[in-house]
C-alpha atoms as a PDB file:
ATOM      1  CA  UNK A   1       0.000   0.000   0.000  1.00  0.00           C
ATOM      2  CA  UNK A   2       1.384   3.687  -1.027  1.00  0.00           C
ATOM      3  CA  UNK A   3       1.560   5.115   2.467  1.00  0.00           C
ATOM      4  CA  UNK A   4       1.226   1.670   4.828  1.00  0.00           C
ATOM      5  CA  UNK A   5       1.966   2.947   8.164  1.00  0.00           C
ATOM      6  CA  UNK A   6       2.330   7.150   7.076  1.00  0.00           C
ATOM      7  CA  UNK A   7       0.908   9.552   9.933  1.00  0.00           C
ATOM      8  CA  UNK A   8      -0.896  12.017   8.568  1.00  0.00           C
ATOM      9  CA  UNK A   9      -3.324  14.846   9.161  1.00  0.00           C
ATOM     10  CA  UNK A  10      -6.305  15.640   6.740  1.00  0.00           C
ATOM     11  CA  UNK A  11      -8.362  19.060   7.756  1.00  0.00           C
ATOM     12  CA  UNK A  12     -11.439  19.393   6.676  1.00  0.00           C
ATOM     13  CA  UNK A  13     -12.201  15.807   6.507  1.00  0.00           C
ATOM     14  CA  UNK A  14     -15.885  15.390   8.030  1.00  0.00           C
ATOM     15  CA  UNK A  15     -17.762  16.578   4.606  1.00  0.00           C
ATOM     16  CA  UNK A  16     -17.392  16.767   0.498  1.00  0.00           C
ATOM     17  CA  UNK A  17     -13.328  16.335  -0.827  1.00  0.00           C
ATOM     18  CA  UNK A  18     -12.035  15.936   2.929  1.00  0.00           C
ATOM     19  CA  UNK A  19     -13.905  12.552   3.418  1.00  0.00           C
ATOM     20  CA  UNK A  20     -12.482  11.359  -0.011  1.00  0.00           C
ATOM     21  CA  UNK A  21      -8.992  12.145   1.161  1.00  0.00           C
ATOM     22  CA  UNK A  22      -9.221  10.788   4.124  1.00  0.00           C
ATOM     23  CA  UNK A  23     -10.811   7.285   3.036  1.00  0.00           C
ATOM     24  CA  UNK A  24      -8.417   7.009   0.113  1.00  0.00           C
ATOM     25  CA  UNK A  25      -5.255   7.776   2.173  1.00  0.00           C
ATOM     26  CA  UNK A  26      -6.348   5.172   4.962  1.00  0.00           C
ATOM     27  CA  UNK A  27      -7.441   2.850   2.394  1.00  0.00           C
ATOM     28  CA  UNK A  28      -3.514   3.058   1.296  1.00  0.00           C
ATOM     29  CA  UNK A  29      -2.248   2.127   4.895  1.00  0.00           C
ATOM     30  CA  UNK A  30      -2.063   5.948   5.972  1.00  0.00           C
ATOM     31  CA  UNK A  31      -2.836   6.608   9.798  1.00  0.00           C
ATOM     32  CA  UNK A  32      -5.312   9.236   9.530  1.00  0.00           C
ATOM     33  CA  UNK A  33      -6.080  12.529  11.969  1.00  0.00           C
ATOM     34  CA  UNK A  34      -9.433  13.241  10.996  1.00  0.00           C
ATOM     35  CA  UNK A  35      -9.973  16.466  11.660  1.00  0.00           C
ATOM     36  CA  UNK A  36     -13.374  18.845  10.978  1.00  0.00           C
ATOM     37  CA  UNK A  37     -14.959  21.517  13.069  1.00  0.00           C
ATOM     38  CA  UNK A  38     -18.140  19.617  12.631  1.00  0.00           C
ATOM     39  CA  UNK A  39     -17.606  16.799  15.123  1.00  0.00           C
ATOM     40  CA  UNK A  40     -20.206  14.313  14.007  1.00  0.00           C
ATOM     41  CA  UNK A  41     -19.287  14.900  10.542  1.00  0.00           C
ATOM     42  CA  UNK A  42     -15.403  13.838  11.749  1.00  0.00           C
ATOM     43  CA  UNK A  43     -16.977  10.954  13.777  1.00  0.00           C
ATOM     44  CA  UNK A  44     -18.611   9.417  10.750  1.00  0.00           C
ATOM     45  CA  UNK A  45     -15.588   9.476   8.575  1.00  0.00           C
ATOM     46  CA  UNK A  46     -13.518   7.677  11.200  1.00  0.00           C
ATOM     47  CA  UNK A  47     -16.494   4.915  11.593  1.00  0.00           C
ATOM     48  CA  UNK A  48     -16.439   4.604   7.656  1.00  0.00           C
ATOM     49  CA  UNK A  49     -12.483   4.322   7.728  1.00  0.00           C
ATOM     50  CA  UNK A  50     -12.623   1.946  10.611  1.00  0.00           C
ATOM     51  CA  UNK A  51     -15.714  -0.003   9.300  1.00  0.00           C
ATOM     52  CA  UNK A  52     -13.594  -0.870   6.251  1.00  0.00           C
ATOM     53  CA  UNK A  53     -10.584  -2.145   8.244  1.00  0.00           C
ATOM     54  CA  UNK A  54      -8.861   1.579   8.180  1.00  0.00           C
ATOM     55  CA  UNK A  55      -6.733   3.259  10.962  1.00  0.00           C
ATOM     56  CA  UNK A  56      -8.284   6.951  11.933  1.00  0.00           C
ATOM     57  CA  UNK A  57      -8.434   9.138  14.906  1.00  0.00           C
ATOM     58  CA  UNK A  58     -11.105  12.323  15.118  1.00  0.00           C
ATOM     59  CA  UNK A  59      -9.275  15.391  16.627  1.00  0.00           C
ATOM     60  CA  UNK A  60     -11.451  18.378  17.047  1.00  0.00           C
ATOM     61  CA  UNK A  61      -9.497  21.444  16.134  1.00  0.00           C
ATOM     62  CA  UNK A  62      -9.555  24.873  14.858  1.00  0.00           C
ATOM     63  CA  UNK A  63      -7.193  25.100  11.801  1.00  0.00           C
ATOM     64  CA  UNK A  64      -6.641  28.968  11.939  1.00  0.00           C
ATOM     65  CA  UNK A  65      -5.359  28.590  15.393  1.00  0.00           C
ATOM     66  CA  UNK A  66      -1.996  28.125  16.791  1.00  0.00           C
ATOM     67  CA  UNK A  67      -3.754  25.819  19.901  1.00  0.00           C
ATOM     68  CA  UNK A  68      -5.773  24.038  17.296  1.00  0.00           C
ATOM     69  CA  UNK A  69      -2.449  22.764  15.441  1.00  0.00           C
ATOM     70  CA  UNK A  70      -0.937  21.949  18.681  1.00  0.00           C
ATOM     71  CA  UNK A  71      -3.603  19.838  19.310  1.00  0.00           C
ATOM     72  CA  UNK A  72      -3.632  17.866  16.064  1.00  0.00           C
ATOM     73  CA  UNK A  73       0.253  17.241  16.141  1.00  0.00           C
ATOM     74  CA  UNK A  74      -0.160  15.937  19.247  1.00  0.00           C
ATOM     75  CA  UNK A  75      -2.617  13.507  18.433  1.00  0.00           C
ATOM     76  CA  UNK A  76      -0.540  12.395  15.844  1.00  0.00           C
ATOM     77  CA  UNK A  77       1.854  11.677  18.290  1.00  0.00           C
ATOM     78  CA  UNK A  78      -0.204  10.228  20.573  1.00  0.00           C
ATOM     79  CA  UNK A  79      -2.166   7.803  18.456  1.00  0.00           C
ATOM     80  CA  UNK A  80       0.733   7.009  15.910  1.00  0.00           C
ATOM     81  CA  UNK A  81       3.905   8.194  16.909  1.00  0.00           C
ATOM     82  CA  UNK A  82       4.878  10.425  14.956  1.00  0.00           C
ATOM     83  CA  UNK A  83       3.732  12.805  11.532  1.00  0.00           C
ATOM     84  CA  UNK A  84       4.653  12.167   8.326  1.00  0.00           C
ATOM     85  CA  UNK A  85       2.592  14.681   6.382  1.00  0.00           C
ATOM     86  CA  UNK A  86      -0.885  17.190   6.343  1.00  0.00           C
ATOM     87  CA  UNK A  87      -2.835  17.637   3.933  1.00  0.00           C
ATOM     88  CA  UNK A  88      -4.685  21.158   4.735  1.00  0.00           C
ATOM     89  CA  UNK A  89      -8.314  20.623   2.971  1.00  0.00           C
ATOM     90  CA  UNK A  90     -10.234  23.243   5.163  1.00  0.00           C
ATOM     91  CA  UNK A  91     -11.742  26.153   3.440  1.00  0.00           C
ATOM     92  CA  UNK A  92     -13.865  28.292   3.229  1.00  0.00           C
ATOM     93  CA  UNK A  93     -15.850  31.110   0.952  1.00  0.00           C
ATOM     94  CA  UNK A  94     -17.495  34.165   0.540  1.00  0.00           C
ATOM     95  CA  UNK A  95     -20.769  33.963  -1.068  1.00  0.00           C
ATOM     96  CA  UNK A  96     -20.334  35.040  -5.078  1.00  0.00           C
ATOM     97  CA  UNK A  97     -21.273  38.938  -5.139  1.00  0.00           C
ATOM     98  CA  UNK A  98     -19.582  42.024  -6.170  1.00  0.00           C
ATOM     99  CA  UNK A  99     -16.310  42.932  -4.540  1.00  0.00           C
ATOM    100  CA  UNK A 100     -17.599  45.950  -3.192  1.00  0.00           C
ATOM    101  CA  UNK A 101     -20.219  43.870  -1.458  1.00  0.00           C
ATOM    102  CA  UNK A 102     -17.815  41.225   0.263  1.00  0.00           C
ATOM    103  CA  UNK A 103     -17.953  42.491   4.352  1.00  0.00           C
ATOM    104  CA  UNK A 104     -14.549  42.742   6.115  1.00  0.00           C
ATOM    105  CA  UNK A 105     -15.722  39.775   8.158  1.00  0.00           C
ATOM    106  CA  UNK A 106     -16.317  37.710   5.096  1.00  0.00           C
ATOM    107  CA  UNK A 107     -12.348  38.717   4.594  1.00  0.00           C
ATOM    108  CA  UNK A 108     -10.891  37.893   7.643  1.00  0.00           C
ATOM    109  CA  UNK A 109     -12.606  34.520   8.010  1.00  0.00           C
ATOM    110  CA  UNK A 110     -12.029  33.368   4.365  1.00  0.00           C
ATOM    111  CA  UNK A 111      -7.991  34.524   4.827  1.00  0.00           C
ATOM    112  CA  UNK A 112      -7.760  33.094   8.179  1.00  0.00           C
ATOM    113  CA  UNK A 113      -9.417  29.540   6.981  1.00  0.00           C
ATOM    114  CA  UNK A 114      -7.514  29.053   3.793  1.00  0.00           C
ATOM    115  CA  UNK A 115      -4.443  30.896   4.087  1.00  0.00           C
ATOM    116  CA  UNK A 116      -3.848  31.752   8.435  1.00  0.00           C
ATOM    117  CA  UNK A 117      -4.409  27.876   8.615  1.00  0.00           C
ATOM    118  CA  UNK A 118      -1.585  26.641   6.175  1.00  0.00           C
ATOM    119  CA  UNK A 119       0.635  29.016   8.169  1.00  0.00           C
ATOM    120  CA  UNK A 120      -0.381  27.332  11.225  1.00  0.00           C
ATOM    121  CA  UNK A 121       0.244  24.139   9.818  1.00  0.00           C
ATOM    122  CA  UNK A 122       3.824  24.670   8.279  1.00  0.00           C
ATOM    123  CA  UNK A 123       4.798  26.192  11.726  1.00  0.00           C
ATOM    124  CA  UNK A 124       3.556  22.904  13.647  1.00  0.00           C
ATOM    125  CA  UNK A 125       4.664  20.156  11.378  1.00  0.00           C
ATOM    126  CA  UNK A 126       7.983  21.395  10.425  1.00  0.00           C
ATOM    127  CA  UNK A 127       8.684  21.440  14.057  1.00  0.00           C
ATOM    128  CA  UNK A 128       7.983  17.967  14.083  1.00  0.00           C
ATOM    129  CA  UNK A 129       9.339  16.976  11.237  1.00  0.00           C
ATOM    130  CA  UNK A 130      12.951  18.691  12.352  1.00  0.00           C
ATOM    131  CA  UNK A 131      12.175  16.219  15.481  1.00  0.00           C
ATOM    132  CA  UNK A 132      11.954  13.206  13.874  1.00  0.00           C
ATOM    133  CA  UNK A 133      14.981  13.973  11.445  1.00  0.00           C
ATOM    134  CA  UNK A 134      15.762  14.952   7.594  1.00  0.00           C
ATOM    135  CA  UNK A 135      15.815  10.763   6.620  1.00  0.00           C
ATOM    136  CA  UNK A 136      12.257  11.067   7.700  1.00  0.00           C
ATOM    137  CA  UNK A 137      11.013  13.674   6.099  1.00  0.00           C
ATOM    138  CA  UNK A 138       7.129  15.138   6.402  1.00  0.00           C
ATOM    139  CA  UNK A 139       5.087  16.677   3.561  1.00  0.00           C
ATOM    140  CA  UNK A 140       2.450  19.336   3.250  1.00  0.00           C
ATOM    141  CA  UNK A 141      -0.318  18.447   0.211  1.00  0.00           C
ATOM    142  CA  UNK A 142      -2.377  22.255   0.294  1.00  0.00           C
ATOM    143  CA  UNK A 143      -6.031  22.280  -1.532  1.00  0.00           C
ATOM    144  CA  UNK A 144      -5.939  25.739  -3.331  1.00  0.00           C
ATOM    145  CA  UNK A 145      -8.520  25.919  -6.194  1.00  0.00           C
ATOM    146  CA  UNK A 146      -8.222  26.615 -10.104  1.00  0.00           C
ATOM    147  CA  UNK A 147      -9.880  29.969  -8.589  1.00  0.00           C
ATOM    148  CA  UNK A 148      -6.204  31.055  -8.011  1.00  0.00           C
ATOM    149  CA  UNK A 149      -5.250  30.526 -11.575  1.00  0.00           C
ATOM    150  CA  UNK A 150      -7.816  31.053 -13.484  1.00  0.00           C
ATOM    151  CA  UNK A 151     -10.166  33.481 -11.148  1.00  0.00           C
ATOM    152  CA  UNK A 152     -13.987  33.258 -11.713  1.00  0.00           C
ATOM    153  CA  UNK A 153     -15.902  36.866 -11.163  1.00  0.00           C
ATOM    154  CA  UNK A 154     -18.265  37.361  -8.022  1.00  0.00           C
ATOM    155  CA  UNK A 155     -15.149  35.513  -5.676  1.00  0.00           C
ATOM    156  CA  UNK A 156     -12.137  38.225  -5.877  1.00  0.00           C
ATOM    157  CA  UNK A 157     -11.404  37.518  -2.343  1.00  0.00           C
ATOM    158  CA  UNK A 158     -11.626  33.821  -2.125  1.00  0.00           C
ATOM    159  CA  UNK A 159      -9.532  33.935  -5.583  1.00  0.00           C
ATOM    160  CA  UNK A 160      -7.167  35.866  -3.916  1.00  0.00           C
ATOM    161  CA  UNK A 161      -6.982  33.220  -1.089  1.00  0.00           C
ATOM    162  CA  UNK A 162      -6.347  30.820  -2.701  1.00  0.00           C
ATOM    163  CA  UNK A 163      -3.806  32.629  -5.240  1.00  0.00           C
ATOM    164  CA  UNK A 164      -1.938  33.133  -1.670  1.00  0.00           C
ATOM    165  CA  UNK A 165      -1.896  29.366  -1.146  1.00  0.00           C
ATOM    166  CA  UNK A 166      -0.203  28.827  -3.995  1.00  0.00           C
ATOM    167  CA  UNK A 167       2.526  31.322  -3.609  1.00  0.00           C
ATOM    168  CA  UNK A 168       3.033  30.335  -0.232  1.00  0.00           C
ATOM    169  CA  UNK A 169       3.376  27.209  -1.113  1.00  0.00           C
ATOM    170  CA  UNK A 170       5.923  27.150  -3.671  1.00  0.00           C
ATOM    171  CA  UNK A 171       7.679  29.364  -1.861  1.00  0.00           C
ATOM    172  CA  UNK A 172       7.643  27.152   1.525  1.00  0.00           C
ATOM    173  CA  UNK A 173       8.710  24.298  -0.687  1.00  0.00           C
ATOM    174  CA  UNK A 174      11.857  26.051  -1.890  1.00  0.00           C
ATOM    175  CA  UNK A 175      12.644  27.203   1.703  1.00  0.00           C
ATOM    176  CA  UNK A 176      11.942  23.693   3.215  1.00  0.00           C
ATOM    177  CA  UNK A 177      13.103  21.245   0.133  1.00  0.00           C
ATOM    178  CA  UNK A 178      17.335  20.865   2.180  1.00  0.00           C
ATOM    179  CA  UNK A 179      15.147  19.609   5.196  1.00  0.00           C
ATOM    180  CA  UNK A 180      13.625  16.325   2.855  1.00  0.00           C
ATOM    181  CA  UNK A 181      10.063  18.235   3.602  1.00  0.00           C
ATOM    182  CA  UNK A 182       8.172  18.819   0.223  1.00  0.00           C
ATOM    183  CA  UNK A 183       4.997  20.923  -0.144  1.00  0.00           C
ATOM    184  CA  UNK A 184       2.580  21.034  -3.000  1.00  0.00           C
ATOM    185  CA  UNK A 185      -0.966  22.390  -4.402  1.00  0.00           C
ATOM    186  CA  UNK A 186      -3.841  20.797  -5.686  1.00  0.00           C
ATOM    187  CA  UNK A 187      -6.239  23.033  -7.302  1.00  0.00           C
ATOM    188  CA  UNK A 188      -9.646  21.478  -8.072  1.00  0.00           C
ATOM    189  CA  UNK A 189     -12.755  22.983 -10.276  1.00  0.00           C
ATOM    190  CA  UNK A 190     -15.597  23.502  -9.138  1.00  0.00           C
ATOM    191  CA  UNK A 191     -17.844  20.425  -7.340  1.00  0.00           C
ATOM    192  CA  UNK A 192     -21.310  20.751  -6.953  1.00  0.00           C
ATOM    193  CA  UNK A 193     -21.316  18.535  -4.140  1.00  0.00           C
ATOM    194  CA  UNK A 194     -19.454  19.994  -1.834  1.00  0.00           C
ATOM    195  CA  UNK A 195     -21.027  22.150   1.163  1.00  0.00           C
ATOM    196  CA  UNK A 196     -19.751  25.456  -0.623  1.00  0.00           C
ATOM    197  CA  UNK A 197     -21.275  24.830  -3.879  1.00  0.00           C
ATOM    198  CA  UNK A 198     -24.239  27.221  -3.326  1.00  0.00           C
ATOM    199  CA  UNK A 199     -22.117  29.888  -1.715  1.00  0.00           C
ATOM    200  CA  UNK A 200     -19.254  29.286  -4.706  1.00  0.00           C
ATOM    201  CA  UNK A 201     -22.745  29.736  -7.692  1.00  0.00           C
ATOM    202  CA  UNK A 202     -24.523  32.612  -5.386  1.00  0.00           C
ATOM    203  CA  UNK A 203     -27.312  30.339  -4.930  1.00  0.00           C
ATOM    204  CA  UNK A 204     -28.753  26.746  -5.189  1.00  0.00           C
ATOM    205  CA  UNK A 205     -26.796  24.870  -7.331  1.00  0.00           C
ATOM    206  CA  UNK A 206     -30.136  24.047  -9.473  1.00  0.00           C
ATOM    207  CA  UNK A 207     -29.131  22.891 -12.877  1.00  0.00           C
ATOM    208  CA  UNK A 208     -29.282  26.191 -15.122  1.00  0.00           C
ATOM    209  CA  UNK A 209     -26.155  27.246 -12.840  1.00  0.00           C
ATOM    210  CA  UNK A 210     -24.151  23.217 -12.838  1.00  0.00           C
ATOM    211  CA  UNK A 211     -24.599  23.772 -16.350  1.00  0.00           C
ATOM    212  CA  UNK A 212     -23.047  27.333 -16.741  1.00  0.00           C
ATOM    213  CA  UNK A 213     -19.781  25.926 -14.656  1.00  0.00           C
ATOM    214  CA  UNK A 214     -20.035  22.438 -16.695  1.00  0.00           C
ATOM    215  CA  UNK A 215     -19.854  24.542 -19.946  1.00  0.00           C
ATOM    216  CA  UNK A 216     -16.120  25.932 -18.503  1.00  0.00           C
ATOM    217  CA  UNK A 217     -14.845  22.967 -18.108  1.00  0.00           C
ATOM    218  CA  UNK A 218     -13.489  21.461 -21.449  1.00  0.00           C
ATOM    219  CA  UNK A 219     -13.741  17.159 -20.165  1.00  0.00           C
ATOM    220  CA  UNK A 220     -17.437  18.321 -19.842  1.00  0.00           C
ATOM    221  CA  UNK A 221     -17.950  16.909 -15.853  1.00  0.00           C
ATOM    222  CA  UNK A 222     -16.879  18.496 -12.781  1.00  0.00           C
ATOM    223  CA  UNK A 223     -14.657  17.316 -10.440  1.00  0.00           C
ATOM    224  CA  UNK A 224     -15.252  14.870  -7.610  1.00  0.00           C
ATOM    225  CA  UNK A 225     -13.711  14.148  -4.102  1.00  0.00           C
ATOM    226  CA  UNK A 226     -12.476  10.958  -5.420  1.00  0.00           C
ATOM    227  CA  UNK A 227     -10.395  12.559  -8.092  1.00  0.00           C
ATOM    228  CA  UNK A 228      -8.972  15.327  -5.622  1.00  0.00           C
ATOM    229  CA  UNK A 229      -7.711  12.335  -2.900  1.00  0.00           C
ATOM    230  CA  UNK A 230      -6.531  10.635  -6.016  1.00  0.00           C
ATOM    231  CA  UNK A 231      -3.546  13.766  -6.903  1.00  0.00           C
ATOM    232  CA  UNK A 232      -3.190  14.296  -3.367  1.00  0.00           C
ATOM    233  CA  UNK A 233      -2.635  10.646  -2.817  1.00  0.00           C
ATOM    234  CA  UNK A 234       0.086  10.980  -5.454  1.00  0.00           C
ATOM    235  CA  UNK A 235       1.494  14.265  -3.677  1.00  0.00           C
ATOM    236  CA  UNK A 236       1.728  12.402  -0.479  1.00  0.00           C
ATOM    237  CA  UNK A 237       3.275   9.175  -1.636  1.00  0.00           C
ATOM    238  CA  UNK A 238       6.687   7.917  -2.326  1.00  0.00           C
ATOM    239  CA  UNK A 239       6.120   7.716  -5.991  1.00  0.00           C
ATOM    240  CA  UNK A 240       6.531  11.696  -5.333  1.00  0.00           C
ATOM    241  CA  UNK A 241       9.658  11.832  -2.982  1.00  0.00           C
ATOM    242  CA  UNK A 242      11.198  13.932  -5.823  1.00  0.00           C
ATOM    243  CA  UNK A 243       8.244  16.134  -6.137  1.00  0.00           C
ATOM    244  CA  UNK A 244       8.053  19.485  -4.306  1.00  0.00           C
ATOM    245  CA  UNK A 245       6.654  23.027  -5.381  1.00  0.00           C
ATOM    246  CA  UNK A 246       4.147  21.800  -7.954  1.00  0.00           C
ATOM    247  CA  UNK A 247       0.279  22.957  -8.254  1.00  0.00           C
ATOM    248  CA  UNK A 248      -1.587  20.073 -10.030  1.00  0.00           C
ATOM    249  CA  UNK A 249      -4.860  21.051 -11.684  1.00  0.00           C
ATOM    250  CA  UNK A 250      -7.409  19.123 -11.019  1.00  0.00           C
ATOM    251  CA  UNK A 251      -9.614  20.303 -13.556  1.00  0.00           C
ATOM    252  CA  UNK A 252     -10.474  18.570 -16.862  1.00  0.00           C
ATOM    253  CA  UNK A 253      -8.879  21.503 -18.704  1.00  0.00           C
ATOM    254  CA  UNK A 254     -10.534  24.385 -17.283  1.00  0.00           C
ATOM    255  CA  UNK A 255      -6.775  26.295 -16.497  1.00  0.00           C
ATOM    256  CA  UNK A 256      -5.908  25.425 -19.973  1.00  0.00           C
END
């Protein structure tokens, strides 16, 4: 199995993409943190882990904390040992509107979940990863969104979240790569099953509006939580150990 045995946090992980992440990684031998604000939603995806013979841990947390990351490294520790890698899923958006409509609030939450978070993150797992020594390694897989390539009007300030998490994240893998920890994107397109959806379309995702975001996407089908865990599977692996500072698209074309 691709990560038998790996330690490894997955935020975000009790709804939509985070419970495909989480299922596929344990379903490869990973050790999984499940961790969600929504505690029953966390619960449930360690049952389903656990109900198919999968190893998995809930740790409430808040990601845009500093005590929230403390609290998820140490679970790691607790339950497994030791962290291998994190894979920050968590986000959050604005509802689609006109700039000049978005509240400072709406701001300051959607910076502090998507971006404030990863920071968090890198600062708690590096430590750890310095702990356990350079042969080990860690890695960091961070779920930005095509929206920071190829921006969609109506979300200027969750595009410009998640344009942050890519920066930072290329630029955290350069800085980290001499300390065997790698750190990558990957951007998804728009899923209309995810708890966002409605707030990512500006309303009920009813099918005049999945058809307007179907017709931007050139493979003609949106993207689902199994093909998300699927490149961050990849990103988290071995079969990547030479892989840092890439952003893989996720996106049947639509950054093309």
């Amino acid at each position: 199995m691709r990560l038998n045995g790996k330690s490894i946090i997955v935020t975000g992980a009790g709804s939509g993409i985070g419970v495909g992440i989480a299922t596929r990684f344990a379903a490869e031998g990973a050790q999984v943190i499940v961790n969600d604000i929504n505690a029953k939603g966390g619960e449930e995806t360690v049952a389903a882990i656990k109900k198919a013979d999968g190893k998995a841990v809930y740790q409430h947390a808040d990601v845009t904390t500093a005590d929230g990351w403390k609290a998820l490294v140490e679970a790691a520790l607790k339950e497994y040992g030791g962290l291998d890698g994190v894979v920050n899923n968590a986000g959050w958006t604005h509802v689609n509107r006109p700039f000049s409509e978005v509240t400072e609030a709406d701001f300051d939450r959607c910076f502090n979940v998507n971006v404030k978070s990863i920071y968090w993150s890198a600062q708690h797992a590096l430590a750890q990863f310095r702990k356990q020594g350079k042969e080990r390694g860690g890695c960091l897989v961070n779920i930005a969104s095509t929206a920071g390539v190829r921006p969609r009007p109506g979300l200027t300030v969750y595009n410009a979240s998640k344009g942050a998490v890519i920066t930072m994240s290329r630029s955290m893998a350069a800085e980290f790569a001499p300390e065997n920890v790698r750190v990558n994107c990957v951007n998804p397109v728009f899923n209309p099953d995810t708890a966002l959806s409605a707030a990512f379309a500006g309303g009920p995702v009813d099918e005049a509006r999945r058809e307007k975001f179907r017709a931007t996407i050139p493979m003609g089908r949106f993207s689902t939580a199994l093909d998300v865990a699927n490149a961050c599977l990849y990103l988290a692996s071995p079969d990547a150990s030479f892989v840092t500072g890439v952003c893989i698209e996720v996106d049947g074309g639509r950054c093309v």
